[in-house]
Protein backbone atom coordinates (compact mmCIF):
# COMPACT_ATOMS: atom_id res chain seq x y z
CA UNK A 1 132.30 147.53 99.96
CA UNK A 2 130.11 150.50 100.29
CA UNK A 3 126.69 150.30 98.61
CA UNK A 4 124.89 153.59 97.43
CA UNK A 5 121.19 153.28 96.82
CA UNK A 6 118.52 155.45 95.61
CA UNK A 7 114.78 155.58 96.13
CA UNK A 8 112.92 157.41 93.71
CA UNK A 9 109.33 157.79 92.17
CA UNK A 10 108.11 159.77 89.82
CA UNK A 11 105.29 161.54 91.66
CA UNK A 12 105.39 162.89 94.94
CA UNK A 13 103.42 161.90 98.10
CA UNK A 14 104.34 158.31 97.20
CA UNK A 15 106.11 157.79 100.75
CA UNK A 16 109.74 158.07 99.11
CA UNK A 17 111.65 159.88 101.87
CA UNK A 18 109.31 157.48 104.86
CA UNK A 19 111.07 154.34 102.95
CA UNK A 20 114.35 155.82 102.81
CA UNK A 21 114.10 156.72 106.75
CA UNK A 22 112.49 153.34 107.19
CA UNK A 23 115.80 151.27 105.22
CA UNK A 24 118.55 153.70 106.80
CA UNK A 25 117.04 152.02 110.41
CA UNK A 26 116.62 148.76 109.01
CA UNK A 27 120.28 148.87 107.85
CA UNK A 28 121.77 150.71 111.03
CA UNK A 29 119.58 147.62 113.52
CA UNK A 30 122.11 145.86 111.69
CA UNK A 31 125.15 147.69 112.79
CA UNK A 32 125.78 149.19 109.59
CA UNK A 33 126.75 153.24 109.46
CA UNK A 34 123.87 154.79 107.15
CA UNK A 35 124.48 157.71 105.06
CA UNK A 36 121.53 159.48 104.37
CA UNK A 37 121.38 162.81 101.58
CA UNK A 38 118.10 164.94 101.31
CA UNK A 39 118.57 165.58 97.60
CA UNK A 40 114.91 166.82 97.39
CA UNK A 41 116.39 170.58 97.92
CA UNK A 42 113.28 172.39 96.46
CA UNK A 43 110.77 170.22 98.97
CA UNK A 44 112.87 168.58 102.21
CA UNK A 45 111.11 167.08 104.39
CA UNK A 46 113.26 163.74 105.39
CA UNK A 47 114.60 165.70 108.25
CA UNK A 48 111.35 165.72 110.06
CA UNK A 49 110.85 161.71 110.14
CA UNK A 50 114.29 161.83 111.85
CA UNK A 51 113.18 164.34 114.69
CA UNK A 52 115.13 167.37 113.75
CA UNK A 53 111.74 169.38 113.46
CA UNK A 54 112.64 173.06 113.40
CA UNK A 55 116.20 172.59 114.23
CA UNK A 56 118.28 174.45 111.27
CA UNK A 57 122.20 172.40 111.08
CA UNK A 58 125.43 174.51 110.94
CA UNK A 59 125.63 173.37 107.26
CA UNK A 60 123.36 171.28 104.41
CA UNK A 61 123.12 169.72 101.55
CA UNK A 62 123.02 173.29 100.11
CA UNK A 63 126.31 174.74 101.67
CA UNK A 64 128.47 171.80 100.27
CA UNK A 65 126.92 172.40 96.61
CA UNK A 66 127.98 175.89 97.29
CA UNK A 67 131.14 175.20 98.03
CA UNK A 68 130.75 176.84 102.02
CA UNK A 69 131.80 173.45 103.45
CA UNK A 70 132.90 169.73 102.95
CA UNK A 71 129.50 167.57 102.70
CA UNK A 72 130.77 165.50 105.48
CA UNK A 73 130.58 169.06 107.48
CA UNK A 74 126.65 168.68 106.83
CA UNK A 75 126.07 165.62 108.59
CA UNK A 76 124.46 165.41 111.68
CA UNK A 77 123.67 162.23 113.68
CA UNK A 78 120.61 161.41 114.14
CA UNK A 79 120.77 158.20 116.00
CA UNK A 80 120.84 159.30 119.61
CA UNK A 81 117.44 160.89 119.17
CA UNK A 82 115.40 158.22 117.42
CA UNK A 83 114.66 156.50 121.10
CA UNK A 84 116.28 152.96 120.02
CA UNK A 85 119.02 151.04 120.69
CA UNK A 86 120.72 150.96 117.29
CA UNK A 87 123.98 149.17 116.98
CA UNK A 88 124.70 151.30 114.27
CA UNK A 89 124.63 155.04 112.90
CA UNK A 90 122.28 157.20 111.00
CA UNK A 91 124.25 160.07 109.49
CA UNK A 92 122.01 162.48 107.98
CA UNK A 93 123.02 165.28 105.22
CA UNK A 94 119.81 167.51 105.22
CA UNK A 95 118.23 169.92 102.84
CA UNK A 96 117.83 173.10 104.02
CA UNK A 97 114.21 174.28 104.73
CA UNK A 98 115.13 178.10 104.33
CA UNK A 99 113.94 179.66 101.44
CA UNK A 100 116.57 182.00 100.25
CA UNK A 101 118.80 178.61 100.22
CA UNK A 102 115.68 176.50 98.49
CA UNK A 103 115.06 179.71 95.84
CA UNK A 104 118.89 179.34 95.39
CA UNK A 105 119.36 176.28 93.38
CA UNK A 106 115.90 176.51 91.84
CA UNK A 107 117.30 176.56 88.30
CA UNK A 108 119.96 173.96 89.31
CA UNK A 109 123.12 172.78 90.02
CA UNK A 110 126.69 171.43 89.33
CA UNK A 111 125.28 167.55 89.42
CA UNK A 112 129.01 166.23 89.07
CA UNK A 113 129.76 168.32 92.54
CA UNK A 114 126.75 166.26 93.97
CA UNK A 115 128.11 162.71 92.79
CA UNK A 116 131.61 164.07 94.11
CA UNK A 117 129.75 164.58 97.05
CA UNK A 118 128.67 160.94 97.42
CA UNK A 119 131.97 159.14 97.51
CA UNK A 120 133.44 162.17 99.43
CA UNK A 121 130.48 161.25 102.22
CA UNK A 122 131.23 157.66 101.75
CA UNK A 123 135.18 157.69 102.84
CA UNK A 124 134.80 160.16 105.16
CA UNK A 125 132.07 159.07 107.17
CA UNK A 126 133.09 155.53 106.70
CA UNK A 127 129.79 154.49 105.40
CA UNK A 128 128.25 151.01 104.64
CA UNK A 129 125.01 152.54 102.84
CA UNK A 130 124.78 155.91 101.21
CA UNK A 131 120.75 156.01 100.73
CA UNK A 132 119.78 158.88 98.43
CA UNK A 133 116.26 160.77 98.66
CA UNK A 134 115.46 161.97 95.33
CA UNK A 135 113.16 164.71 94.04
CA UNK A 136 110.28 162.82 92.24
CA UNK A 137 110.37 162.69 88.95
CA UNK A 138 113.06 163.10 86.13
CA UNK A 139 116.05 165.74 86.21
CA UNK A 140 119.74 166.00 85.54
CA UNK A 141 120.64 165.62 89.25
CA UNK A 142 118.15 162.66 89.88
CA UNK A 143 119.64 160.47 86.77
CA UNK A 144 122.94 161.47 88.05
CA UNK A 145 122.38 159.69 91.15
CA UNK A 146 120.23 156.67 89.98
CA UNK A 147 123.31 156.10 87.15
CA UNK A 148 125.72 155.90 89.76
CA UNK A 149 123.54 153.97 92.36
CA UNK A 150 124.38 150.12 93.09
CA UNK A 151 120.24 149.92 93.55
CA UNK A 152 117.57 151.83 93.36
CA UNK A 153 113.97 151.49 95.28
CA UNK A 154 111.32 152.69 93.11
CA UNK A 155 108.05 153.53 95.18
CA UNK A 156 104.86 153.79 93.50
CA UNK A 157 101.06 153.88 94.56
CA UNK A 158 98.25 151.50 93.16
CA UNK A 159 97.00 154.52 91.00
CA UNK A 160 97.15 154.69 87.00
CA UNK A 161 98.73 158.06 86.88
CA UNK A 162 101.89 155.98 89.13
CA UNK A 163 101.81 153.01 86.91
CA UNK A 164 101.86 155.18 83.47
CA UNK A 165 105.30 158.01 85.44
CA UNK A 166 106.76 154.48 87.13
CA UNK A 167 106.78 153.00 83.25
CA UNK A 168 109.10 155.75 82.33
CA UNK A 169 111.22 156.15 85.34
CA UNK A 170 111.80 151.91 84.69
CA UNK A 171 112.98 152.50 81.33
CA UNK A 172 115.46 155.07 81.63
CA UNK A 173 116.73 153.29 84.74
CA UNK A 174 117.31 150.52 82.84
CA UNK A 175 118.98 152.49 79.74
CA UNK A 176 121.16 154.02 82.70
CA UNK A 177 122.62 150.78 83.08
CA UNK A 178 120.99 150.22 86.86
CA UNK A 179 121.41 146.50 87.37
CA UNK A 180 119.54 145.83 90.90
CA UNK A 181 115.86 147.61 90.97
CA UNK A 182 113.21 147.13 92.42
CA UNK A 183 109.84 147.87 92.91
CA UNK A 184 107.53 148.76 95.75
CA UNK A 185 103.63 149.39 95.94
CA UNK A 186 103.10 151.64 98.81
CA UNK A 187 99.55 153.02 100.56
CA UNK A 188 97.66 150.15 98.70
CA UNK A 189 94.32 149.61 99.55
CA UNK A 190 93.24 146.97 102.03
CA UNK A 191 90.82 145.64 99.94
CA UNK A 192 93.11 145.18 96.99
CA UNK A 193 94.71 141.32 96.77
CA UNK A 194 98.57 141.75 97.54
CA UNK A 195 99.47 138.49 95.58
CA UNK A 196 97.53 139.55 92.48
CA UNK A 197 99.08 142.99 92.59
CA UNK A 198 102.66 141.78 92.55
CA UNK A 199 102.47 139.64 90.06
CA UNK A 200 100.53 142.26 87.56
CA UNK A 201 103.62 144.88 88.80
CA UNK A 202 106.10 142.59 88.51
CA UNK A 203 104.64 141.30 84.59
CA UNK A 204 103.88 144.86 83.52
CA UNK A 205 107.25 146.66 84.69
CA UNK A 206 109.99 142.73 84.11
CA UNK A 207 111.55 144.21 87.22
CA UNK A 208 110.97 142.67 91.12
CA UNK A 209 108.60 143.99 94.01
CA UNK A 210 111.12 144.05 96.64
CA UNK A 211 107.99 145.37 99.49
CA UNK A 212 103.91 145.47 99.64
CA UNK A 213 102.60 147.92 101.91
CA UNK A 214 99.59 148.27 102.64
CA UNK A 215 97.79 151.12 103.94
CA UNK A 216 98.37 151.06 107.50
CA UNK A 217 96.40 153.20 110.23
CA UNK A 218 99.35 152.91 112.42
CA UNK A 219 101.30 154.63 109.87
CA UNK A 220 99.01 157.38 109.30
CA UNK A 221 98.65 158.24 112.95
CA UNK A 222 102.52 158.44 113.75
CA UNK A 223 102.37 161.04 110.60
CA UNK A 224 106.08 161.22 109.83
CA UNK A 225 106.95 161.85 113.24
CA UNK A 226 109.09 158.78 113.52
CA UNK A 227 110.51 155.91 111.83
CA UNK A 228 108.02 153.60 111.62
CA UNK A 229 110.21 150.30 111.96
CA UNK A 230 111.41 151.74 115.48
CA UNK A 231 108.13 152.32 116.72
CA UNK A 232 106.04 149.24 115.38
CA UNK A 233 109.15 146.44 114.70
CA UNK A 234 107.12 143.54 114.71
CA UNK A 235 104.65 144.88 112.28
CA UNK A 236 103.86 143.42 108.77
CA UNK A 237 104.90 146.63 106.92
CA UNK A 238 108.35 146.47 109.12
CA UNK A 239 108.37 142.94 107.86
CA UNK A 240 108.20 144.02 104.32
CA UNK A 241 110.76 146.82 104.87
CA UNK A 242 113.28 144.40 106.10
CA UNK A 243 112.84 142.27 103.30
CA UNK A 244 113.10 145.16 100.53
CA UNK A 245 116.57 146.56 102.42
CA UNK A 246 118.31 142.85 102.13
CA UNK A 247 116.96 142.85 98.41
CA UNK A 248 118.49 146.10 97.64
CA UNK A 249 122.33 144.52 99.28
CA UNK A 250 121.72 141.87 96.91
């Protein structure tokens, strides 16, 4: 049965759309077909950890919502490109990056033609995982999508301002009726202990830390152009990326 999973947070610059890139080839070195949806329409930015760099699709995200095409019409694949052997498929439905489009839906949208969207993606492309990259924060469209999700990531940094927006987004998950979520601490400090930091997250928020990452030099210097877990597979943060996409199957 086909899983749909969202990872949220409520700030940006957390590393939301490098974890969702990061699962969808954790999932598809598994054989599975990956559905992945840009839902970040007023910042995208997913599309560049994939490789499409200035490459505009025939359609996005922002076509189907305007009813110009089917939303399976806006998926590209992106697997061929990512320089790995993947058993399985990354299937990308993008944002679009030009303005008129982004200025477009500024005040909004039809949300129940979005979650129509993600079922409609999910038969058509025959997908395993539909993994949805939010817009931080709290809006109609992103409790849409976390209410209907079967998990949901939520990334956070070791910073106070994080802990006091991740509080919030935890609650209302939870009064959304999500059952599997998760936490993970991203860009944490090297000099900060990982086993005390879990187990304050994990006591302050009742809710799992499905991954620990730690701020990584490696990460930094590949900048978003790659997925990380393709390029360094046998590193610790891969490690911990693994581990948070079985948790989130659960």
């Amino acid at each position: 049965m086909s899983q749909i999973i969202s990872v949220h947070s409520f700030r940006g610059g957390t590393g939301k759309s490098n974890t969702t890139a990061n699962l969808a080839a954790a999932y598809a070195a598994e054989g599975m077909r990956v559905g992945v949806v840009d839902t970040d329409i007023q910042s995208p930015g997913i599309h560049i950890i994939f490789g499409m760099g200035e490459q505009r699709p025939s359609y996005a995200l922002n076509d189907y919502l305007n009813g110009d095409c089917r939303i399976e019409e806006a998926a590209m694949d992106m697997t061929p490109g990512l320089g790995a052997n993947l058993p399985g498929r990354i299937l990308l439905i993008p944002s679009s990056t030009q303005i008129s489009q982004i200025t477009r839906f500024l005040k909004g949208y039809d949300v129940g033609v979005l979650v129509d969207g993600y079922e409609q993606a999910i038969e058509a492309l025959r997908l395993d995982v539909l993994l949805i990259d939010t817009h931080p924060g709290l809006n109609n469209e992103t409790l849409m999508s976390v209410s209907v999700s079967d998990a949901l990531a939520v990334i956070l940094r070791p910073d106070y301002q994080d802990y006091q927006g991740t509080a919030v987004i935890v609650d209302v998950s939870r009064r959304l009726g999500v059952q599997n979520m998760v936490l993970v601490a991203n860009k944490i400090p090297q000099n900060l202990p990982l086993d005390q930091l879990k187990a304050s997250l994990e006591a302050q928020y009742r809710c799992p830390v499905g991954a620990l990452l730690p701020h990584s030099d490696d990460m930094m210097a590949l900048g978003s152009q790659g997925v990380f877990v393709l390029h360094y597979p046998d590193h610790p943060i891969s490690a911990e990326i693994k581990r948070l996409a079985q948790m989130l199957l659960a």
